[in-house]
Each structure stands twice: as C-alpha cells, then as structure tokens.
N, C-alpha and C. Protein backbone atom coordinates (compact mmCIF):
# COMPACT_ATOMS: atom_id res chain seq x y z
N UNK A 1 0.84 -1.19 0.00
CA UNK A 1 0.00 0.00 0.00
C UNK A 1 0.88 1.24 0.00
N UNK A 2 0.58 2.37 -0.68
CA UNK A 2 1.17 3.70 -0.90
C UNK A 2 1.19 4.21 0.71
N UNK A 3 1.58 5.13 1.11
CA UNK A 3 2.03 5.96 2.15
C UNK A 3 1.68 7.03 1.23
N UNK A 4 0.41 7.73 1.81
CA UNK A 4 0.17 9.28 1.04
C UNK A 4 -0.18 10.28 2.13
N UNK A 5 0.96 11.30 1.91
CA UNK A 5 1.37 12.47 3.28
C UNK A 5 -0.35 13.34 2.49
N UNK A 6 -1.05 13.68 3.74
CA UNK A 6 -2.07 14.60 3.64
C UNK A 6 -1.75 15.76 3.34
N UNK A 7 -2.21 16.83 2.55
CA UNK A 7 -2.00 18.36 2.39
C UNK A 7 -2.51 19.17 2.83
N UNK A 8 -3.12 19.87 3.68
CA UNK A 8 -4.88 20.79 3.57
C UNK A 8 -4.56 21.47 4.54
N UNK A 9 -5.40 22.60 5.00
CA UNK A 9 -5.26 23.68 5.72
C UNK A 9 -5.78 22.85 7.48
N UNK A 10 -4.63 23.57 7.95
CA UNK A 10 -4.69 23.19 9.54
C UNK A 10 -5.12 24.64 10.79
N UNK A 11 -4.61 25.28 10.46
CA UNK A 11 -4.80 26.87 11.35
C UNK A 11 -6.09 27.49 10.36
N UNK A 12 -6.35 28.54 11.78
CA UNK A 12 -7.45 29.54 11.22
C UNK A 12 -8.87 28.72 11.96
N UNK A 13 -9.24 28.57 11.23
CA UNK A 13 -10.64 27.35 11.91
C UNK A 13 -10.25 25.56 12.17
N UNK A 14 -9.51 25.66 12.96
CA UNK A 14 -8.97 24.48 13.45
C UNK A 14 -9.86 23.26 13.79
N UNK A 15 -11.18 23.46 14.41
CA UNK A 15 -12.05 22.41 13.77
C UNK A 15 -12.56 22.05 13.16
N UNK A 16 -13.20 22.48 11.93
CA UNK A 16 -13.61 22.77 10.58
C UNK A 16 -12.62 22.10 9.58
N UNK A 17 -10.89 22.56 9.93
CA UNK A 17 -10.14 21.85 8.86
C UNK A 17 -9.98 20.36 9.74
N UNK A 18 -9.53 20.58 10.67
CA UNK A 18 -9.80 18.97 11.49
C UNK A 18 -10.87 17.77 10.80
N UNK A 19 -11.96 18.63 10.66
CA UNK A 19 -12.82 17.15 10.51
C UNK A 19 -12.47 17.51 8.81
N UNK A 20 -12.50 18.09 7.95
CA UNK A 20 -12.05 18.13 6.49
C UNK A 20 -10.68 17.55 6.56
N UNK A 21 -9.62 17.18 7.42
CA UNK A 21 -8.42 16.51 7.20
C UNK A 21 -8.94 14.80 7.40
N UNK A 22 -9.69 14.55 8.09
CA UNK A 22 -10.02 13.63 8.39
C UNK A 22 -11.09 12.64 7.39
N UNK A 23 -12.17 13.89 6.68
CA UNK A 23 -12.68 13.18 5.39
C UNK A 23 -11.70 12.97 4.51
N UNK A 24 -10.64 13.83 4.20
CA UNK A 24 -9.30 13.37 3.37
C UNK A 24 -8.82 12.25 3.57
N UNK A 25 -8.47 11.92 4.37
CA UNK A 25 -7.70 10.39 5.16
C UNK A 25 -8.86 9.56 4.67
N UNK A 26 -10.12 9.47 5.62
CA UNK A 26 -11.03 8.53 4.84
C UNK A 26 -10.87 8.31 3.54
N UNK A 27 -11.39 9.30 2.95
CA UNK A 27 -10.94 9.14 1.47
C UNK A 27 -9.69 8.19 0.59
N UNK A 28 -8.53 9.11 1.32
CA UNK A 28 -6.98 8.45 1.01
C UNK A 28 -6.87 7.09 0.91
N UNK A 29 -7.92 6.45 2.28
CA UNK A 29 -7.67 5.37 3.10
C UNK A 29 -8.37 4.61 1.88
N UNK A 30 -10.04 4.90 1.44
CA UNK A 30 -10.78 4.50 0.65
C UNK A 30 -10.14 4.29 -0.66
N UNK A 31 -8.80 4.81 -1.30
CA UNK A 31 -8.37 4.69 -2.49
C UNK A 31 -6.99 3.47 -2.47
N UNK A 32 -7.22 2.55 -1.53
CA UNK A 32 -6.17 1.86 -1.10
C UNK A 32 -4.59 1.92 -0.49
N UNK A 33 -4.54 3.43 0.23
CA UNK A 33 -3.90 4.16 0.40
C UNK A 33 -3.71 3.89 1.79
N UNK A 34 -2.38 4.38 2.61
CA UNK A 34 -2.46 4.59 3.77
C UNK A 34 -1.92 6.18 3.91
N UNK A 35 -3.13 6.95 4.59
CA UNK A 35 -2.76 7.96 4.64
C UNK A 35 -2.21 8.77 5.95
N UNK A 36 -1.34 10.02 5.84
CA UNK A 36 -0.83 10.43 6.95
C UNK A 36 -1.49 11.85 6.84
N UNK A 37 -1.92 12.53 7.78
CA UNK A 37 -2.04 13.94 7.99
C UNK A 37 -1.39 14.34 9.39
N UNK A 38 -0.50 15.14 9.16
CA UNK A 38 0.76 15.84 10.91
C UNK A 38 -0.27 16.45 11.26
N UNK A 39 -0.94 17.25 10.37
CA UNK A 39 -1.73 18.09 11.55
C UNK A 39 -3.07 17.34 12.16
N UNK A 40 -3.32 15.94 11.94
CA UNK A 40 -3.95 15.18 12.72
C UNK A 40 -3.51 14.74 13.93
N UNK A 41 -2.23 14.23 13.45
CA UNK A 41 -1.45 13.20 14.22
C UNK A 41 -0.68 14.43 15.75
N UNK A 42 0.07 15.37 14.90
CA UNK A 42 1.15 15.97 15.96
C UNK A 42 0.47 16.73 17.06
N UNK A 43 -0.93 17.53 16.84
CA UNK A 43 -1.23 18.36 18.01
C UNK A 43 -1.60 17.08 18.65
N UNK A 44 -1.95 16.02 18.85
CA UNK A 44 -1.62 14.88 20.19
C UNK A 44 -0.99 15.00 21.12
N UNK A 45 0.14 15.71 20.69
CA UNK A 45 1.16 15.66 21.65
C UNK A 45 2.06 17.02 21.79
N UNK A 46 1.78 18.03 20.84
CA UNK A 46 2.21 19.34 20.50
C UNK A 46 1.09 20.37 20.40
N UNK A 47 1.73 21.37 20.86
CA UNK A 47 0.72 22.77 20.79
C UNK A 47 1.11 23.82 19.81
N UNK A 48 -0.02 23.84 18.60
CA UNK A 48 0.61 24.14 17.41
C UNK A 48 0.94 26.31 17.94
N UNK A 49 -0.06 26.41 18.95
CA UNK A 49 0.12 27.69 19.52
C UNK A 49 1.40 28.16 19.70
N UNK A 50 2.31 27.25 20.36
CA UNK A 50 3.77 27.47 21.02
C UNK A 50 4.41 27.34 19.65
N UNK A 51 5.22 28.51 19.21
CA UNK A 51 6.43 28.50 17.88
C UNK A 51 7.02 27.35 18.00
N UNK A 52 7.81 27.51 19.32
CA UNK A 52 8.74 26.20 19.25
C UNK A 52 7.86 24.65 18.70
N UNK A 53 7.27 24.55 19.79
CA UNK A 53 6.20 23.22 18.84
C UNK A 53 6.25 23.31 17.35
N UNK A 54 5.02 24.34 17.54
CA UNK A 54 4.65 24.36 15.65
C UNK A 54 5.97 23.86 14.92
N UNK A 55 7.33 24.43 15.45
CA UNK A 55 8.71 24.08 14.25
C UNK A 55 8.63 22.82 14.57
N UNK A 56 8.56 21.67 15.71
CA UNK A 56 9.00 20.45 15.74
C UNK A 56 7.98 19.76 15.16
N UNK A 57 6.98 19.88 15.09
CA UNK A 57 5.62 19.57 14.35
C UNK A 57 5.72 19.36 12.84
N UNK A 58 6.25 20.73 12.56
CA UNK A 58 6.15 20.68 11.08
C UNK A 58 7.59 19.68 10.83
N UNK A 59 8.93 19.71 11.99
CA UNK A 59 9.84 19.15 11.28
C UNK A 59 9.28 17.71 11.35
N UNK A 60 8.62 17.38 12.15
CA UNK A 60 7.99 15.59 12.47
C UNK A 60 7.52 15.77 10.89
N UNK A 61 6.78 16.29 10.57
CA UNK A 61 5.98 16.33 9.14
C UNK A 61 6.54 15.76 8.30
N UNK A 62 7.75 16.49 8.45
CA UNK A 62 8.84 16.73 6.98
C UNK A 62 9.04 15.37 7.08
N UNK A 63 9.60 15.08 8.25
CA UNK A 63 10.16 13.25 8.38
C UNK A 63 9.41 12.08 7.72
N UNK A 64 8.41 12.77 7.76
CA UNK A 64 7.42 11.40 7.05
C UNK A 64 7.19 11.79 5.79
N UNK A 65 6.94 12.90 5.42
CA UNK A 65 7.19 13.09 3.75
C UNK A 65 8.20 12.57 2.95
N UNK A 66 9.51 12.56 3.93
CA UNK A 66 10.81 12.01 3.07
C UNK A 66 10.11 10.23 2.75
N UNK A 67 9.14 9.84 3.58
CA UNK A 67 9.11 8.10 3.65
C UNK A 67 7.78 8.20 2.52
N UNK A 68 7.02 9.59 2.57
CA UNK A 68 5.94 8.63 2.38
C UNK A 68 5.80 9.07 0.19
N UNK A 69 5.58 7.46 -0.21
CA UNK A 69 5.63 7.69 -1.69
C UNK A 69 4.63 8.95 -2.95
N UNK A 70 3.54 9.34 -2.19
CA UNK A 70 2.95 10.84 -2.75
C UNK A 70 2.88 11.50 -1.94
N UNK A 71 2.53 12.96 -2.30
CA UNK A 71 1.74 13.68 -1.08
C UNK A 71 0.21 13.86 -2.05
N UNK A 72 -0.76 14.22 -1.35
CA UNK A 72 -2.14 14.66 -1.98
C UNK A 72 -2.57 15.84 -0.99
N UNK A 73 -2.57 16.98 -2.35
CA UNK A 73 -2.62 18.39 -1.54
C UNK A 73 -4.37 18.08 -1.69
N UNK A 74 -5.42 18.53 -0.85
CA UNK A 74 -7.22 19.07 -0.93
C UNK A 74 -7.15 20.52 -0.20
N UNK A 75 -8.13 20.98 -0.89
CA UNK A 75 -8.54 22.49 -0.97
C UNK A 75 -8.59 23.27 -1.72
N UNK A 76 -8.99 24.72 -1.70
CA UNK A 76 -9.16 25.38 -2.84
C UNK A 76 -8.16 26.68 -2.49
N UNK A 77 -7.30 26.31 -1.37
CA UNK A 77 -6.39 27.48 -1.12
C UNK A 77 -5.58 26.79 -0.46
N UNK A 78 -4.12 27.52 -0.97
CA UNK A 78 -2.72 27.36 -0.23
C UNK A 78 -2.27 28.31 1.10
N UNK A 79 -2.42 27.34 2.30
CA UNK A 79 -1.68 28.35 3.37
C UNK A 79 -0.32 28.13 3.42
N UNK A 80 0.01 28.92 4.32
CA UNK A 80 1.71 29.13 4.26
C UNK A 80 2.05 27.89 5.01
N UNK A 81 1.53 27.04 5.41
CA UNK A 81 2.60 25.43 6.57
C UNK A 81 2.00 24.43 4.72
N UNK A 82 1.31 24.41 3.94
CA UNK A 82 0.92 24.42 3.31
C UNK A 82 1.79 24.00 2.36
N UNK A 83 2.08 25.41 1.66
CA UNK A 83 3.03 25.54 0.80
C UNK A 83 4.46 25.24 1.27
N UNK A 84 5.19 25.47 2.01
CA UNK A 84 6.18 24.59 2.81
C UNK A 84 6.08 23.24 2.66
N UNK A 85 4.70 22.51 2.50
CA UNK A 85 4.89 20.95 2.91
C UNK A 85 4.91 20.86 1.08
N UNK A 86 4.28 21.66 0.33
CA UNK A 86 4.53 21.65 -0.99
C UNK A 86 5.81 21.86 -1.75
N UNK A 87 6.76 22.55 -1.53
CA UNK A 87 7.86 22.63 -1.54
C UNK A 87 8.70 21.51 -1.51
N UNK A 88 8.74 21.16 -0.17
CA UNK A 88 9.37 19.55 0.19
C UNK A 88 8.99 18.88 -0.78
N UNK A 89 7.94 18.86 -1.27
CA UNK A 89 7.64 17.32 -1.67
C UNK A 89 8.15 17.83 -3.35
N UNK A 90 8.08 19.03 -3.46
CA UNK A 90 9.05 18.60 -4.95
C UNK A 90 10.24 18.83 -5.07
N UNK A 91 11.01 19.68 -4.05
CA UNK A 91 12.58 19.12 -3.82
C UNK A 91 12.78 17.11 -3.64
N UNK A 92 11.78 16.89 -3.03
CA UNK A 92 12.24 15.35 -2.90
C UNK A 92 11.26 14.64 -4.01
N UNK A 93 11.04 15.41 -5.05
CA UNK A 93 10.76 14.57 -6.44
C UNK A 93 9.23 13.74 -6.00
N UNK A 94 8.49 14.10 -4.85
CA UNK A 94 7.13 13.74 -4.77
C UNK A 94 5.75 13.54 -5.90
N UNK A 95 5.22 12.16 -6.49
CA UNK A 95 4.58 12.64 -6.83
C UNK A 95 3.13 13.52 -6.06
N UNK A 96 2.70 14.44 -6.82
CA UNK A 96 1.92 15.32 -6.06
C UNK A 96 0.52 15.25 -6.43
N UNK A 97 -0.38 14.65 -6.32
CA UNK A 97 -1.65 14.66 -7.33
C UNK A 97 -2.75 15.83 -6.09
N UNK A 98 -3.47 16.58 -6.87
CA UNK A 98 -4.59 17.69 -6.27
C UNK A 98 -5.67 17.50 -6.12
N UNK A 99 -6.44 17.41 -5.07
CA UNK A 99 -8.23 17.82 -4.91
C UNK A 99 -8.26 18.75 -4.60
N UNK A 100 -9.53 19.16 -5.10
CA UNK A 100 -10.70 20.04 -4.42
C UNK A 100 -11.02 19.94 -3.36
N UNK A 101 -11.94 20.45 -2.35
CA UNK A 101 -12.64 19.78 -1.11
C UNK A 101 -13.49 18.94 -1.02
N UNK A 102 -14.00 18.32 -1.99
CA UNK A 102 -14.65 17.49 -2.27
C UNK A 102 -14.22 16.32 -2.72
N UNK A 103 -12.91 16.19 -2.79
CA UNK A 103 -11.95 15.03 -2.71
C UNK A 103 -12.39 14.67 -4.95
N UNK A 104 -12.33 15.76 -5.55
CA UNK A 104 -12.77 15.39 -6.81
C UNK A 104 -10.72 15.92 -7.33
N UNK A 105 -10.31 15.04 -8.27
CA UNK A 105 -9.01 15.66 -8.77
C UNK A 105 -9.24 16.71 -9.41
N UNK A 106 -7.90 17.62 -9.26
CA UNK A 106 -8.16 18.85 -9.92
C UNK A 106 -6.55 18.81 -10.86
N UNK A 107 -6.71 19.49 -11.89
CA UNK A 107 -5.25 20.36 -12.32
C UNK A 107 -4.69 21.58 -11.37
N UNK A 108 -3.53 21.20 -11.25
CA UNK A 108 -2.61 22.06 -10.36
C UNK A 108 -3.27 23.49 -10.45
C-alpha cells in the first residue's frame, strides 16, 4: 500500500479543517492508500500555539514526507505550513496529485 502524506489547511478554523483533514484520510484510506495527515497526528502531543512546537511539528511532518511515496494536496487554497509541505515534496521529487474539497481531482 502507498504511504500518502495529507495536504490541507490546519490553522485559522482548526475544527472545521480537522474534521475536512479527516474526510481526506477517509478518502486516502478508501483509495487503497495509507494515509498520513501531521496536523492530525502531531497536536496529540504538541501545541501548534507554542512556535517552538509548531517548528517540531512541522519538522515531524517533513520526516514522514521524506518516507511517504505521494503527497495529496485538498482544498481550494494554499496556506503558508501548506506551501512549505509543498515545496518539500518537490525538492524530494514527490509525486503530487490535487483535490478540491470534495476530494474530486483537480489540475494544479
């Protein structure tokens, strides 16, 4: 099974993108996928409030992007932890495939 790093907006309305990271994963999960989202997984144990966190958070992120074989960005806007995790993934030659919020593919 693929390892596919989640993309989507985490700050701003933090429960709202919460349960929309989580129909993503379903989704991911539903396409024979095993999916990862940090900003599911890391506030468990990190407070994305505290800078320091947020950096170890996002670096936990990065760590699993290097492992995991796509990323799949959803949404209809790029935030800035966002575009950072977008970045990575095409310095490390990621393939990158896009949804909408509605988990429909889109062109970049």
């Amino acid at each position: 099974m693929k390892l596919v790093f989640v993309c989507s907006p985490y700050r701003g309305n933090v429960e709202y993108n919460t349960s929309r990271a989580q129909g993503y994963c379903r989704f991911v999960q539903s396409q024979g996928c095993v999916p990862y989202a940090p900003h599911l997984h890391n506030p468990q144990f990190l407070d994305d409030s505290i800078p320091e966190e947020r950096e170890a958070g996002i670096k936990l992120g990065l760590q699993i992007l290097v492992r995991a074989d796509e990323m799949w960005l959803f949404g209809s806007r790029l935030t800035e932890g966002m575009e950072a995790e977008l970045k990575a993934a095409l310095r490390l030659n990621k393939p990158i495939r896009y949804f909408n919020d509605k988990c429909r593919e889109a062109k970049k």
